[in-house]
Protein backbone atom coordinates (compact mmCIF):
# COMPACT_ATOMS: atom_id res chain seq x y z
CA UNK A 1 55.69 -9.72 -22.65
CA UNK A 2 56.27 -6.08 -23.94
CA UNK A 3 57.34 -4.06 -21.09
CA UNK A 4 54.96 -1.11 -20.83
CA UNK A 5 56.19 2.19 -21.86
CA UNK A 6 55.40 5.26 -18.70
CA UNK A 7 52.51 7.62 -19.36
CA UNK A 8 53.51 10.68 -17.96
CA UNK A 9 50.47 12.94 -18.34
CA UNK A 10 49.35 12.68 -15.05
CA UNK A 11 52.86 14.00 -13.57
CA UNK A 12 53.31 16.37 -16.29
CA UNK A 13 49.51 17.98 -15.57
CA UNK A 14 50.42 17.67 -11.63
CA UNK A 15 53.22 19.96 -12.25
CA UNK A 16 51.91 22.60 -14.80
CA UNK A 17 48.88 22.83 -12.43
CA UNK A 18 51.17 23.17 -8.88
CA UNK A 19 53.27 25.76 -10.97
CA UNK A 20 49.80 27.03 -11.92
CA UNK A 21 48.05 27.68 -8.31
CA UNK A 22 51.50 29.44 -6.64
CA UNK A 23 51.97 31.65 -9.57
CA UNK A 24 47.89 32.42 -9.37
CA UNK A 25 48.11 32.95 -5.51
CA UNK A 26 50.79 35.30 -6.32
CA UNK A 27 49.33 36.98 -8.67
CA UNK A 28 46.13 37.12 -7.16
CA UNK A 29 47.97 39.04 -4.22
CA UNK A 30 49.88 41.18 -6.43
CA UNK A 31 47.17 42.60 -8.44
CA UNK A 32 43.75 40.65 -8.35
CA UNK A 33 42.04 42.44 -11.45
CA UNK A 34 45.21 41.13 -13.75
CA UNK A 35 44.03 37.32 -12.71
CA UNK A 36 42.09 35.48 -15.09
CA UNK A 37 41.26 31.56 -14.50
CA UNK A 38 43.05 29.56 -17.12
CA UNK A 39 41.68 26.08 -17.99
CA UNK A 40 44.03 23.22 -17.78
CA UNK A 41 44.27 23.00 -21.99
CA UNK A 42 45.82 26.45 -22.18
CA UNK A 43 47.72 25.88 -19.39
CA UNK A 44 49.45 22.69 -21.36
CA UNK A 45 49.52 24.62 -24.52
CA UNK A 46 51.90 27.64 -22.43
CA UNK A 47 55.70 27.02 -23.14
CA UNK A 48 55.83 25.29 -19.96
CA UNK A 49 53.53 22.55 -21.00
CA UNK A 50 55.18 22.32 -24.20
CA UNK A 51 59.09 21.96 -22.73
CA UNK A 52 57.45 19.08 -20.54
CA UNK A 53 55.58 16.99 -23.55
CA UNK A 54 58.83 17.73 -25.34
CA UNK A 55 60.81 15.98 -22.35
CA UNK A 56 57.71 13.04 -22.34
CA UNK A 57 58.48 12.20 -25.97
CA UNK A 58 62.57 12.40 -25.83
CA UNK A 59 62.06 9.80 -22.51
CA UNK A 60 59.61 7.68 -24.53
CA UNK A 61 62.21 7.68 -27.13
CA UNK A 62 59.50 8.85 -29.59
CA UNK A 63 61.87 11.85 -30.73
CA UNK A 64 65.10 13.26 -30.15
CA UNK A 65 66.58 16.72 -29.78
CA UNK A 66 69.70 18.72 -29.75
CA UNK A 67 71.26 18.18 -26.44
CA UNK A 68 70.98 22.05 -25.65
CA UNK A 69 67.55 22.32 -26.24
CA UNK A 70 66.89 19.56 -23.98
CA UNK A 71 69.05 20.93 -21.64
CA UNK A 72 67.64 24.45 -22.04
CA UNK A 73 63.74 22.62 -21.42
CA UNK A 74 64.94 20.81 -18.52
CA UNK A 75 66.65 24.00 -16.69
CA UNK A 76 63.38 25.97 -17.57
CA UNK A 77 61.00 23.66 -15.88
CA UNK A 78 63.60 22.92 -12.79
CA UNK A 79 63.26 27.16 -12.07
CA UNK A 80 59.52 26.94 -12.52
CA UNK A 81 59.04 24.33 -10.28
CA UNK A 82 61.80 24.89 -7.72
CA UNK A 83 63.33 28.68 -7.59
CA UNK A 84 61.71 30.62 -5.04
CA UNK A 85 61.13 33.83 -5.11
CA UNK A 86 63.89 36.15 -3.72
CA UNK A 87 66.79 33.58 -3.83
CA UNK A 88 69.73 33.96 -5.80
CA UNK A 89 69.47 30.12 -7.08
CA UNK A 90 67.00 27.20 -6.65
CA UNK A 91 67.92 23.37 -5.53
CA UNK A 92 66.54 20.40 -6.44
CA UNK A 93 65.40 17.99 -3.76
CA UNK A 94 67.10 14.42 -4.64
CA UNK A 95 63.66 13.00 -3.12
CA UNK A 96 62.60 14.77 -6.85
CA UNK A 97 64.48 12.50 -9.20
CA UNK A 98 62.13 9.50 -7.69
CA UNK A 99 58.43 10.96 -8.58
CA UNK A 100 57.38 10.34 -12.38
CA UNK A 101 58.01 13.61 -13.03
CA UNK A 102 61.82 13.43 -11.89
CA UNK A 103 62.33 10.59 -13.75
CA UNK A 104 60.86 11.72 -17.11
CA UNK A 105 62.99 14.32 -16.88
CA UNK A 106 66.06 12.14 -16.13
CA UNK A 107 65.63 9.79 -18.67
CA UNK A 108 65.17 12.84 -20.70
CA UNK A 109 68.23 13.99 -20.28
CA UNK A 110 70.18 10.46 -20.55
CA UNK A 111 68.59 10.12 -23.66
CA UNK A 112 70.07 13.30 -24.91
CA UNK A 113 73.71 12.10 -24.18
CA UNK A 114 75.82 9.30 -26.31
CA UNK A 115 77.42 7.12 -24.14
CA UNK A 116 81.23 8.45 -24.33
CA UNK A 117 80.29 11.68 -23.09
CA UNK A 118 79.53 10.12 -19.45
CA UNK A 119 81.65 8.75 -17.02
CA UNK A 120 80.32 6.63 -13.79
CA UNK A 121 80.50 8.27 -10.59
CA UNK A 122 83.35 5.81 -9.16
CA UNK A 123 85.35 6.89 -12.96
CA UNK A 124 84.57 10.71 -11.78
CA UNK A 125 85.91 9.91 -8.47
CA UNK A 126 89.27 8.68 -9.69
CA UNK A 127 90.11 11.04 -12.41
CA UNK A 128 89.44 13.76 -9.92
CA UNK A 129 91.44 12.54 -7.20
CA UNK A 130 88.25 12.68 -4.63
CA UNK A 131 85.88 10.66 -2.89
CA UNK A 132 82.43 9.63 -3.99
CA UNK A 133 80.95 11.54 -1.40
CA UNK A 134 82.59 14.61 -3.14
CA UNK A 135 81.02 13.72 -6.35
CA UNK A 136 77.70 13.35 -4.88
CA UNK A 137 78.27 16.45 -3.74
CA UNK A 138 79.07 18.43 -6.35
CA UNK A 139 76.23 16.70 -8.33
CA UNK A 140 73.82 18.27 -5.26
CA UNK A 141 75.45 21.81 -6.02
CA UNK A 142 75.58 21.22 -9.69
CA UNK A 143 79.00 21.78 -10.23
CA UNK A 144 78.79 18.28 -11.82
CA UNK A 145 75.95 17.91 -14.71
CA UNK A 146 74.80 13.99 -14.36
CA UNK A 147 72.37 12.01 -15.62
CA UNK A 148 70.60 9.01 -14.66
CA UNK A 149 69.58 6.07 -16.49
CA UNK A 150 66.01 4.73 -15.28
CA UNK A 151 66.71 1.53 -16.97
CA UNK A 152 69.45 0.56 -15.27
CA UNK A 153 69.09 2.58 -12.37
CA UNK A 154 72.61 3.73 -12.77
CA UNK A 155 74.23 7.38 -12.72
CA UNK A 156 76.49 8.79 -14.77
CA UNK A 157 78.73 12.36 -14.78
CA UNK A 158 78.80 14.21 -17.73
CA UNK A 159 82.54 13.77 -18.95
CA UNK A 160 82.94 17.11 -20.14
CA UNK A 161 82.34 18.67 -16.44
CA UNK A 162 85.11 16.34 -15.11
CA UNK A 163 87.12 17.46 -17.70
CA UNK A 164 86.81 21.23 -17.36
CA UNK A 165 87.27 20.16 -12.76
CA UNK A 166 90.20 18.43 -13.84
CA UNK A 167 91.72 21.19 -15.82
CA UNK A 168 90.75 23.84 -12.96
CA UNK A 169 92.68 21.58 -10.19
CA UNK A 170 95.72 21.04 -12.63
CA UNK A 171 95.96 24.74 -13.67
CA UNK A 172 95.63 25.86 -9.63
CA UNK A 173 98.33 22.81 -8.87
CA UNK A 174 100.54 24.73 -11.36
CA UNK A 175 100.03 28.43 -9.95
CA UNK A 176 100.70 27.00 -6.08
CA UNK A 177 99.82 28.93 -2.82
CA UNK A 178 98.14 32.01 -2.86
């Protein structure tokens, strides 16, 4: 039996249209005579809508990108959908990563990885000298990039981040105390 592939539409047209209504409340408060009702087509058409069918095709596996443009697509919708207004940075709820949405975007950004250039959590753990809690951590605050796989349901630390930690703890090791 062919396992069937995810339509994301719905979760992709849930988001441009949540992203939609607060910016048009906003608006509509800021200046009233600027707002003008947008139909859902030209909201998908909007570079917001594009960045997410984008992300739909790269989880599909339908296409592939340069991992900096998918990265670049990913952070772009993440502020839409979670930077508030007046804050100096945004966080993503880990309740996210488990709506269709979340995990188009994951799989997204797996896709856009090889497989050397990820290390498994308990691998990130040990080369750093820390505890999985600390990773999870950091992954929270984003001082580790990760990515999970929705196939496996496994997640993986982008090797490069634990490399550049790694360096920062050896070079502080070697300049001692403050």
């Amino acid at each position: 039996m062919d396992e069937e592939r995810p339509n994301y539409r719905k979760a992709i047209d849930d988001a441009l249209l949540l992203v939609y209504s607060h910016h048009h409340r906003l608006m509509s408060r800021l200046h009233p005579d600027t707002v003008r009702k947008l139909e859902l087509e030209e909201i998908q058409s909007g570079p917001m809508g594009q960045d997410l069918e984008k992300l739909s095709a790269i989880a599909q596996g339908e296409t592939r990108e340069e991992r900096e443009r998918v990265l670049e697509a990913i952070e772009s919708v993440l502020q839409m959908l979670f930077w508030p207004p007046g804050s100096e940075a945004y966080q993503v709820p880990r309740s996210f990563w488990e709506t269709d949405l979340g995990r188009m975007i994951s799989m997204a950004k797996f896709r856009s990885y090889e497989p050397a250039d990820l290390v498994s959590i308990g691998n990130a753990a040990q080369q750093l000298g820390v505890t999985r809690p600390t990773i999870y951590r950091w992954m929270d605050d984003r001082t580790l990039g990760y990515v999970r796989d929705e196939m496996s349901g496994r997640t993986f630390v982008v090797r490069d981040d634990v490399d550049v930690l790694r360096q920062h703890s050896a070079e502080e090791m070697m300049e001692g105390p403050s």
